[in-house]
N, C-alpha and C. Protein backbone atom coordinates (compact mmCIF):
# COMPACT_ATOMS: atom_id res chain seq x y z
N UNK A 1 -26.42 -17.40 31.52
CA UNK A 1 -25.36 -18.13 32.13
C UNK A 1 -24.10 -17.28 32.13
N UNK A 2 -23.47 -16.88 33.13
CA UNK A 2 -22.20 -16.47 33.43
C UNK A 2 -20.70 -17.11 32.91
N UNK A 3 -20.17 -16.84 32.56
CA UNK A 3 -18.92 -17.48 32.40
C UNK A 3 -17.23 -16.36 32.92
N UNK A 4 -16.25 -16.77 32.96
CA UNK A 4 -15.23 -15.72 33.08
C UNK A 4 -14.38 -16.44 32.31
N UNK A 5 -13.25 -15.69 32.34
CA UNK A 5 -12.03 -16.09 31.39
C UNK A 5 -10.60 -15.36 31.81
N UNK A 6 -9.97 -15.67 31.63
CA UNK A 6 -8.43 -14.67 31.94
C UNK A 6 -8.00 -14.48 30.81
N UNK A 7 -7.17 -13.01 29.74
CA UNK A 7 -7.06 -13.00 28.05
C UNK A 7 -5.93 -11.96 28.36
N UNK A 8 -4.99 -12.13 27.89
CA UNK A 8 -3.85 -11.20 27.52
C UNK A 8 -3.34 -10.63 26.06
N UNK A 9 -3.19 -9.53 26.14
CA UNK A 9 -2.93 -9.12 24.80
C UNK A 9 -2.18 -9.02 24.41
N UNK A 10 -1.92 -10.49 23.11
CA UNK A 10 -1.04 -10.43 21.99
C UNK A 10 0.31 -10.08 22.74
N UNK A 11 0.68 -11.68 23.49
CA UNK A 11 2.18 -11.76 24.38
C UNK A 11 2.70 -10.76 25.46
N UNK A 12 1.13 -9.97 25.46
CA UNK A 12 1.61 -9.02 26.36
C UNK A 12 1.56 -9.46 28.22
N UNK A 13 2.09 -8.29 28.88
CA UNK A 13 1.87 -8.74 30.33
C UNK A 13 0.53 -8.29 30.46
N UNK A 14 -0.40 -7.35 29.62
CA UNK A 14 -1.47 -6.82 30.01
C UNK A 14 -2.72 -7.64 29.90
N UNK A 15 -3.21 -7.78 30.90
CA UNK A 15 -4.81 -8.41 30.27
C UNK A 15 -6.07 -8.33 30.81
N UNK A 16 -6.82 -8.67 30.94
CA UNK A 16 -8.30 -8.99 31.66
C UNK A 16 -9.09 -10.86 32.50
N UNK A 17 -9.58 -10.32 33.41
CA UNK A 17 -10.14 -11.40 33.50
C UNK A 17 -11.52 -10.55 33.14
N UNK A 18 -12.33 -11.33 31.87
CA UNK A 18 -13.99 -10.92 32.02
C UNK A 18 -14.88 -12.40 31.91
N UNK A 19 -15.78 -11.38 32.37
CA UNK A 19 -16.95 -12.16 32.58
C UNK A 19 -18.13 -11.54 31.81
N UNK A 20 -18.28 -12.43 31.04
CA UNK A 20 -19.50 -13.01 30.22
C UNK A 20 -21.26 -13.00 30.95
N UNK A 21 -22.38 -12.61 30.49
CA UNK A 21 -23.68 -12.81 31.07
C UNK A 21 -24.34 -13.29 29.69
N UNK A 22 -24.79 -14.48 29.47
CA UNK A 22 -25.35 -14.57 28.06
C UNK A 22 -24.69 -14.50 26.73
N UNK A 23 -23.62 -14.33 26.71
CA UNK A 23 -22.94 -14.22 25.70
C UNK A 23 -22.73 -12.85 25.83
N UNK A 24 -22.68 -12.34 26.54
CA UNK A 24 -22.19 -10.51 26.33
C UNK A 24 -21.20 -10.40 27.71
N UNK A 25 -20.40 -9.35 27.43
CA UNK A 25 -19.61 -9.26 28.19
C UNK A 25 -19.96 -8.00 29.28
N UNK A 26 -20.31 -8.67 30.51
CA UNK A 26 -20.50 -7.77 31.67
C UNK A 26 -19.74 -7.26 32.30
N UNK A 27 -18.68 -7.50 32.12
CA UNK A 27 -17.78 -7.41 32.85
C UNK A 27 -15.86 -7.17 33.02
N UNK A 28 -15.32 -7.03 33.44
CA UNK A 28 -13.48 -7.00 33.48
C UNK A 28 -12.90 -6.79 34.74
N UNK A 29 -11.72 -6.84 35.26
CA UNK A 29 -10.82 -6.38 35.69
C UNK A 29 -9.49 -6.34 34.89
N UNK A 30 -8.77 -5.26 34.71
CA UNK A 30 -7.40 -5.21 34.20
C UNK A 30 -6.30 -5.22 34.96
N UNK A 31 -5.36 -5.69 34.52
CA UNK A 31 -4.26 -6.36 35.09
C UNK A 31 -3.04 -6.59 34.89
N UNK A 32 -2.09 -7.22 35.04
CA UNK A 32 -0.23 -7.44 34.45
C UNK A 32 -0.31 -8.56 35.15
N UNK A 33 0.78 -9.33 34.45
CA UNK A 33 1.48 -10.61 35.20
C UNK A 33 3.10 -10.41 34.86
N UNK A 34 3.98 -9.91 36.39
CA UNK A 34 5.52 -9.99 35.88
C UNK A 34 6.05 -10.64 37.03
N UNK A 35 7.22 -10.91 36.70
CA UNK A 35 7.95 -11.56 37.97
C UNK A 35 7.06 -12.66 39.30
N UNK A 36 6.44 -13.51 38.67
CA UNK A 36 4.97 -14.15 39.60
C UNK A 36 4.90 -12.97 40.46
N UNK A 37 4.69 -12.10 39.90
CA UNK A 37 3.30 -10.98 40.60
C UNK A 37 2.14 -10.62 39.29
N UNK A 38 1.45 -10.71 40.17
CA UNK A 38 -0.17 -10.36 39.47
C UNK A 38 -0.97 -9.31 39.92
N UNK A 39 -0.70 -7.73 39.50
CA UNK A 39 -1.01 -6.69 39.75
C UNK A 39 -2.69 -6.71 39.17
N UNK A 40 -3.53 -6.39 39.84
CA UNK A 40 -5.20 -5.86 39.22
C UNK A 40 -5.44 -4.29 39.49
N UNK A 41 -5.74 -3.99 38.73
CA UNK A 41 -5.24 -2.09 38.67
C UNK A 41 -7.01 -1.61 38.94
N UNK A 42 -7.91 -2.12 37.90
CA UNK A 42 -9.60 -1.92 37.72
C UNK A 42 -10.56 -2.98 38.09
N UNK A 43 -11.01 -3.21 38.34
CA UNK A 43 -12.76 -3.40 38.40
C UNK A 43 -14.23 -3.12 38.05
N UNK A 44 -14.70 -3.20 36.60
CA UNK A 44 -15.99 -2.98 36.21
C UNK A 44 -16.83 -3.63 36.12
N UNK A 45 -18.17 -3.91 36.00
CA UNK A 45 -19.14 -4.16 36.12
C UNK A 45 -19.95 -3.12 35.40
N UNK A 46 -20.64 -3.86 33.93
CA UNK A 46 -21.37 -2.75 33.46
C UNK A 46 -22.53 -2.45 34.33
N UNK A 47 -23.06 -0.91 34.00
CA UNK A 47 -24.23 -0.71 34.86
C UNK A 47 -25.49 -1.53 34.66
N UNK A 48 -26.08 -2.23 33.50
CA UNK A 48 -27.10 -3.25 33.74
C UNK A 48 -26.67 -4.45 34.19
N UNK A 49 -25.63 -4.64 34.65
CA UNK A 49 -25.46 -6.63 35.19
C UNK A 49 -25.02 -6.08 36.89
N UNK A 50 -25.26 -4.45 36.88
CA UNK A 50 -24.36 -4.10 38.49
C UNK A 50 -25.81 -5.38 39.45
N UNK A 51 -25.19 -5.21 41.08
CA UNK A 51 -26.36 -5.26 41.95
C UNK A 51 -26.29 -6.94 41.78
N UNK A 52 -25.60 -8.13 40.92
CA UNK A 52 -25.66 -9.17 40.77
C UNK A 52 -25.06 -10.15 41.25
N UNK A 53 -24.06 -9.40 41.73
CA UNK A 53 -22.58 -10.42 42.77
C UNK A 53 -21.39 -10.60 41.42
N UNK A 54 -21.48 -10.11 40.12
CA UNK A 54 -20.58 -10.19 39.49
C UNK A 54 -19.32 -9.48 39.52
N UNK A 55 -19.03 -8.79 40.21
CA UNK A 55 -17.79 -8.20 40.87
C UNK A 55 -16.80 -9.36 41.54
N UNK A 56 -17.78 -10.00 42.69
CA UNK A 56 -17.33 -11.31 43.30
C UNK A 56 -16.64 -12.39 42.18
N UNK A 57 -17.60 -12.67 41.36
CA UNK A 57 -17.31 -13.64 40.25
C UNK A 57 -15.99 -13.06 39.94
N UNK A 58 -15.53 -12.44 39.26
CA UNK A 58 -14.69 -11.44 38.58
C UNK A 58 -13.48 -11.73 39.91
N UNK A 59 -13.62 -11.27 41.09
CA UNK A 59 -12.78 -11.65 42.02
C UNK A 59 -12.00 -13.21 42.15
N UNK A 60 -13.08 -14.25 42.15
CA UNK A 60 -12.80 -15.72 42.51
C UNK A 60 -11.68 -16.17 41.00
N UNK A 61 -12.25 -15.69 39.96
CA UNK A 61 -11.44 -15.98 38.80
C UNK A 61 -9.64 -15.12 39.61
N UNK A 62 -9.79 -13.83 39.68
CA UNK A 62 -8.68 -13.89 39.45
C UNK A 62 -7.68 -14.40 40.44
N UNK A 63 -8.26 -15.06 41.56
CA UNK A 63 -7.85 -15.60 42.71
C UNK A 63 -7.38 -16.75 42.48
N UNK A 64 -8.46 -17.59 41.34
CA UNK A 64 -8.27 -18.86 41.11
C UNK A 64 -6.72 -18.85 40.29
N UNK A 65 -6.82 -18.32 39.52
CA UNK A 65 -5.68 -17.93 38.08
C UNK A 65 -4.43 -17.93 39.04
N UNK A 66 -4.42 -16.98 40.14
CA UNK A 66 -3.05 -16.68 40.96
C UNK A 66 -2.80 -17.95 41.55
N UNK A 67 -3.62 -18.85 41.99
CA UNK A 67 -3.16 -19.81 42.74
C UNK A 67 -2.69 -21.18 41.52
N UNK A 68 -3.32 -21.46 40.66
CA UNK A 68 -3.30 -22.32 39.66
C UNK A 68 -1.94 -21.32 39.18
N UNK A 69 -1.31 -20.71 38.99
CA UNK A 69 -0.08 -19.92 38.05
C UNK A 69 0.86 -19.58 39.05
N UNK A 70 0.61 -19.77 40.54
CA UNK A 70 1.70 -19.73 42.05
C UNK A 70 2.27 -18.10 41.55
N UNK A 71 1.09 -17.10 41.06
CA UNK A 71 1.33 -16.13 41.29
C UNK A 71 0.74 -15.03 42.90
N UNK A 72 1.51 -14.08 43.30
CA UNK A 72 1.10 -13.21 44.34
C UNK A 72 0.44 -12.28 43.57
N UNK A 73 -0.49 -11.73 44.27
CA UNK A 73 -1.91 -10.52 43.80
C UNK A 73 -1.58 -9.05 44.58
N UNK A 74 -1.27 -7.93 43.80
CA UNK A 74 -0.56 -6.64 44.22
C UNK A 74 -2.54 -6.25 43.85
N UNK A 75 -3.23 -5.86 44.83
CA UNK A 75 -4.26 -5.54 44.83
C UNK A 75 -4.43 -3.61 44.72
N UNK A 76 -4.22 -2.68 43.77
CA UNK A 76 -4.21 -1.94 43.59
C UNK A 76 -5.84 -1.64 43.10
N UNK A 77 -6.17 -2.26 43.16
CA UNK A 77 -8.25 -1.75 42.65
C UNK A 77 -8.58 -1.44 43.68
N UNK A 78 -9.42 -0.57 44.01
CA UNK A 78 -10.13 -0.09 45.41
C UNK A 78 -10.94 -1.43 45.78
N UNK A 79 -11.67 -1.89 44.70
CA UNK A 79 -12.75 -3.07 45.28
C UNK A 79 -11.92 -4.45 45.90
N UNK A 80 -10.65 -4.92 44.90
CA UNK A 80 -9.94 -6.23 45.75
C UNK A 80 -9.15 -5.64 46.85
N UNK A 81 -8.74 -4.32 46.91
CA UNK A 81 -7.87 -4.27 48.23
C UNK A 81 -9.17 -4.13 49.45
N UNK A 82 -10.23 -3.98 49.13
CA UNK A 82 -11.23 -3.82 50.37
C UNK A 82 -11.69 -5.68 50.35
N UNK A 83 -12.01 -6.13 49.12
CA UNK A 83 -12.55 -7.40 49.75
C UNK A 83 -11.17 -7.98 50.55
N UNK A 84 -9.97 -8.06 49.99
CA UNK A 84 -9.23 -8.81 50.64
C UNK A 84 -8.92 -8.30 52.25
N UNK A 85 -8.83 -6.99 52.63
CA UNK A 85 -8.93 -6.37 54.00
C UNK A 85 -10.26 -6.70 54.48
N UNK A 86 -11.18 -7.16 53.99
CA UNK A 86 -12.37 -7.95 55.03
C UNK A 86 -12.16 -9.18 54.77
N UNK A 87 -11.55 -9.87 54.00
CA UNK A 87 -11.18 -11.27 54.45
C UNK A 87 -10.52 -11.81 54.50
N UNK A 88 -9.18 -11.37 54.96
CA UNK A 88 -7.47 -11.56 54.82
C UNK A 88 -7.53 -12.83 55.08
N UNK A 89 -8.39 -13.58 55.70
CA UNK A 89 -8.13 -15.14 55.61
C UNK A 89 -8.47 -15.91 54.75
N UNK A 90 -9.11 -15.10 53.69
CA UNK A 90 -9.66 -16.16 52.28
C UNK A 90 -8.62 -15.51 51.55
N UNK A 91 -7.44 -15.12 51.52
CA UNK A 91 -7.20 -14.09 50.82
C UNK A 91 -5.20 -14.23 50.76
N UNK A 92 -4.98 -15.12 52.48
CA UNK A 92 -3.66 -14.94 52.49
C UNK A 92 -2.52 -15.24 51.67
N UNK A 93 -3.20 -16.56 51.01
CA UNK A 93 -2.27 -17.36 50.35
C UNK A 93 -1.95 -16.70 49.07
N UNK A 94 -2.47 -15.77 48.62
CA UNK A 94 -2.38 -14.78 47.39
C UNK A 94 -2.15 -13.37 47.14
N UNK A 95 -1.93 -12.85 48.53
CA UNK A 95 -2.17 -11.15 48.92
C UNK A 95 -0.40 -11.12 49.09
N UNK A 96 -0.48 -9.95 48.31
CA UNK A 96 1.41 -9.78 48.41
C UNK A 96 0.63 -8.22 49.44
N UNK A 97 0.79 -8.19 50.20
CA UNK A 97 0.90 -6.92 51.13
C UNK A 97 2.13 -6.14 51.11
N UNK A 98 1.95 -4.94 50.79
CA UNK A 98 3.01 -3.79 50.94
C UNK A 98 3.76 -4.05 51.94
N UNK A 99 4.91 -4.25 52.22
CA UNK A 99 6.03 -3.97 53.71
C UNK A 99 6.39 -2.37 53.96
């Protein structure tokens, strides 16, 4: 069973959303929260849980978090700035786009 979570370290702006497979952790993206912006810098997926759609998972969390916290998402990971440029319409209400 999958699970995710959002965890910051010790009052910091820095943190993770991971995701869990069985009780082990498959997974992260790292991140900041300042000024309601919500920067995601990484994207991993260990190599035995790759190939599973847990990247996605890992995505919807931190999507969910921005909208539940009326934060904007500075998509600096290669993987969310590509999902969100293929789906700028699942994507608008949370995508701070560069000007």
């Amino acid at each position: 069973m999958e699970n995710t979570k959002v965890v910051f370290k010790d009052d910091s702006i820095y943190g993770e959303v991971q995701l869990f497979s069985d009780d082990k952790k498959a997974g992260k993206m790292d991140i900041s929260v300042a000024d309601g912006k919500l920067r995601v810098y990484h994207t991993e997926v260990n190599p035995e849980h790759e190939g599973r759609g847990f990247a996605k998972l890992l995505l919807h969390q931190l999507v969910n978090y921005a909208k539940e916290n009326n934060l904007r998402i500075i998509p600096l990971c290669p993987y969310v700035l590509a999902q969100f440029k293929r789906h700028p319409e699942d994507y608008a209400d949370v995508w701070l786009k560069k000007t």
